[in-house]
Protein backbone atom coordinates (compact mmCIF):
# COMPACT_ATOMS: atom_id res chain seq x y z
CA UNK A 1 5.43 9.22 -2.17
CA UNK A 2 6.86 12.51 -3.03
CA UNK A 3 10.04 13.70 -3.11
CA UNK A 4 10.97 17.11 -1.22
CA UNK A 5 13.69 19.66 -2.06
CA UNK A 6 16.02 17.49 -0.48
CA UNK A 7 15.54 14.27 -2.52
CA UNK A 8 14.31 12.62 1.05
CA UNK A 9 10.77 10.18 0.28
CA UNK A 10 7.84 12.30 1.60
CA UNK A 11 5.08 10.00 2.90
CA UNK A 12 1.83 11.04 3.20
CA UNK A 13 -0.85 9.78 4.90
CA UNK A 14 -2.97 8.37 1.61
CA UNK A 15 -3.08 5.31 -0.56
CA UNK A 16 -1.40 5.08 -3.42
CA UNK A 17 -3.47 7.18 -6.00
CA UNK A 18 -3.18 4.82 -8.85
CA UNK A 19 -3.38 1.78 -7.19
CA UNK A 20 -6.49 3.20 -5.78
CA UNK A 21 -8.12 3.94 -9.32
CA UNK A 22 -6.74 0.70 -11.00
CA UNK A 23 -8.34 -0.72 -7.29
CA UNK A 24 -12.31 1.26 -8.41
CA UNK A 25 -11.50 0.09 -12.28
CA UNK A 26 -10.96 -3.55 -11.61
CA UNK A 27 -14.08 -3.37 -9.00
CA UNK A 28 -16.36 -2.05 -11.26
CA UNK A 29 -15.27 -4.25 -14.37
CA UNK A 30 -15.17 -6.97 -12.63
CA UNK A 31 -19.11 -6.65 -11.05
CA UNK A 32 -20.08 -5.47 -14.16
CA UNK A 33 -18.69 -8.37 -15.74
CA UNK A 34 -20.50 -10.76 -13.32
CA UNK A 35 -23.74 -9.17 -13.97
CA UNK A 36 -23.50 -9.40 -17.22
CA UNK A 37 -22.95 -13.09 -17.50
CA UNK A 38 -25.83 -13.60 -14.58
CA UNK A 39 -28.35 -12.18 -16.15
CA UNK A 40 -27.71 -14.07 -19.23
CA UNK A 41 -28.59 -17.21 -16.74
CA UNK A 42 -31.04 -19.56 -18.83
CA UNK A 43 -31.10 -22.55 -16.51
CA UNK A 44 -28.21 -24.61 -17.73
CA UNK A 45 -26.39 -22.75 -14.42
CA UNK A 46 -23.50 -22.73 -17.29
CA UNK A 47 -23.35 -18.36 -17.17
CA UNK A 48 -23.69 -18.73 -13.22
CA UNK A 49 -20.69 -20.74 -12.21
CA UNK A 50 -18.41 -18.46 -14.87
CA UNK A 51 -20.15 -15.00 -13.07
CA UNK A 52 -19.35 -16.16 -9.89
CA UNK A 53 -15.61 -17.54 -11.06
CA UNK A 54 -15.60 -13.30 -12.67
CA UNK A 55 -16.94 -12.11 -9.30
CA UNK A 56 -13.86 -14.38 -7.72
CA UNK A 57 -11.06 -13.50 -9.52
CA UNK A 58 -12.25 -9.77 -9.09
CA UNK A 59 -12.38 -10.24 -5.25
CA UNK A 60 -8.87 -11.91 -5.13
CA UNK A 61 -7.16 -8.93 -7.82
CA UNK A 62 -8.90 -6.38 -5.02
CA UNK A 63 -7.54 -7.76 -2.32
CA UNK A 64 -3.68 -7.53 -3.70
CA UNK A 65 -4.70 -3.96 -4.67
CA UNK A 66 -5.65 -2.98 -1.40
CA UNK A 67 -2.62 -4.37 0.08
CA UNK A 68 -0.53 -2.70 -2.17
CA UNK A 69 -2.04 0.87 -2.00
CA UNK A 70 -2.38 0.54 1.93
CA UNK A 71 1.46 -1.07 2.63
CA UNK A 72 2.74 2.08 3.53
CA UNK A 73 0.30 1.96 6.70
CA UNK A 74 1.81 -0.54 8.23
CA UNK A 75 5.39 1.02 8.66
CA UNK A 76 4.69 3.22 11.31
CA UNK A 77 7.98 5.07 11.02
CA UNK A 78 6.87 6.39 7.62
CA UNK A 79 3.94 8.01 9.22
CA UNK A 80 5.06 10.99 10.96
CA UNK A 81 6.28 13.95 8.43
CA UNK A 82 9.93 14.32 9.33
CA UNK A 83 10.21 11.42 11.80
CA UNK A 84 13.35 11.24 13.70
CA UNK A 85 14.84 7.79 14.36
CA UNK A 86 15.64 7.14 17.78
CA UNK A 87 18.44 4.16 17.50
CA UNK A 88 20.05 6.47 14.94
CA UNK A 89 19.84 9.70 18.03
CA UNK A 90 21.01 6.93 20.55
CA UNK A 91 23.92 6.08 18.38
CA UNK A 92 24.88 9.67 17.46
CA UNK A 93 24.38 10.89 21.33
CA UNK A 94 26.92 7.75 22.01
CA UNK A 95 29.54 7.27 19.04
CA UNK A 96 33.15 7.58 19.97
CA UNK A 97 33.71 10.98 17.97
CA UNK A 98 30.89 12.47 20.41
CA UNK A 99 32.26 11.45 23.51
CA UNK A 100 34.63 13.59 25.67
CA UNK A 101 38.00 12.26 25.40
CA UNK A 102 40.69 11.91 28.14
CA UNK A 103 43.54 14.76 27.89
CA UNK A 104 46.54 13.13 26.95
CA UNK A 105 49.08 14.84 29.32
């Protein structure tokens, strides 16, 4: 989100940019991590059940980070640069002020 000359949100049509690397960071870490631990594997199955519980936790942390990089996708009002709304048109096309009044003769 960006904010234009007149202090209105801009929304572009991107995730988050932070999110999104914090998203790559805690992906990679978190295979990495997995690895790690599985290929120190001697049998007891001990380093397999905590790389999988790593591999997990990493999947879960993802999945909140792609939800919150990709939420403003799913307000479709947001998407359009300089989107008009059309119950705030309707009202202004029908508010009292608007409206011709009567003469009062």
């Amino acid at each position: 989100m960006m904010l234009s000359r007149g202090k209105v949100p801009n929304f572009t049509l991107r995730p988050h940019p932070v999110i999104t690397g914090i998203f790559f960071m805690v992906l990679v870490m978190g295979i990495l991590g997995a690895l790690a631990l599985l290929s120190q594997e001697d049998g007891s199955g001990r380093f397999r059940q905590q790389g999988i519980l790593v591999l997990v936790i990493t999947g879960v942390i993802c999945a909140l980070l792609a939800i919150l990089a990709t939420s403003k996708f799913w307000f479709r009002h947001l998407w359009k640069k300089n989107s008009t709304h059309k119950r705030h048109h309707q009202h202004s096309k029908h508010h009292p002020v608007n409206r011709s009044r009567p003469s009062s003769r």
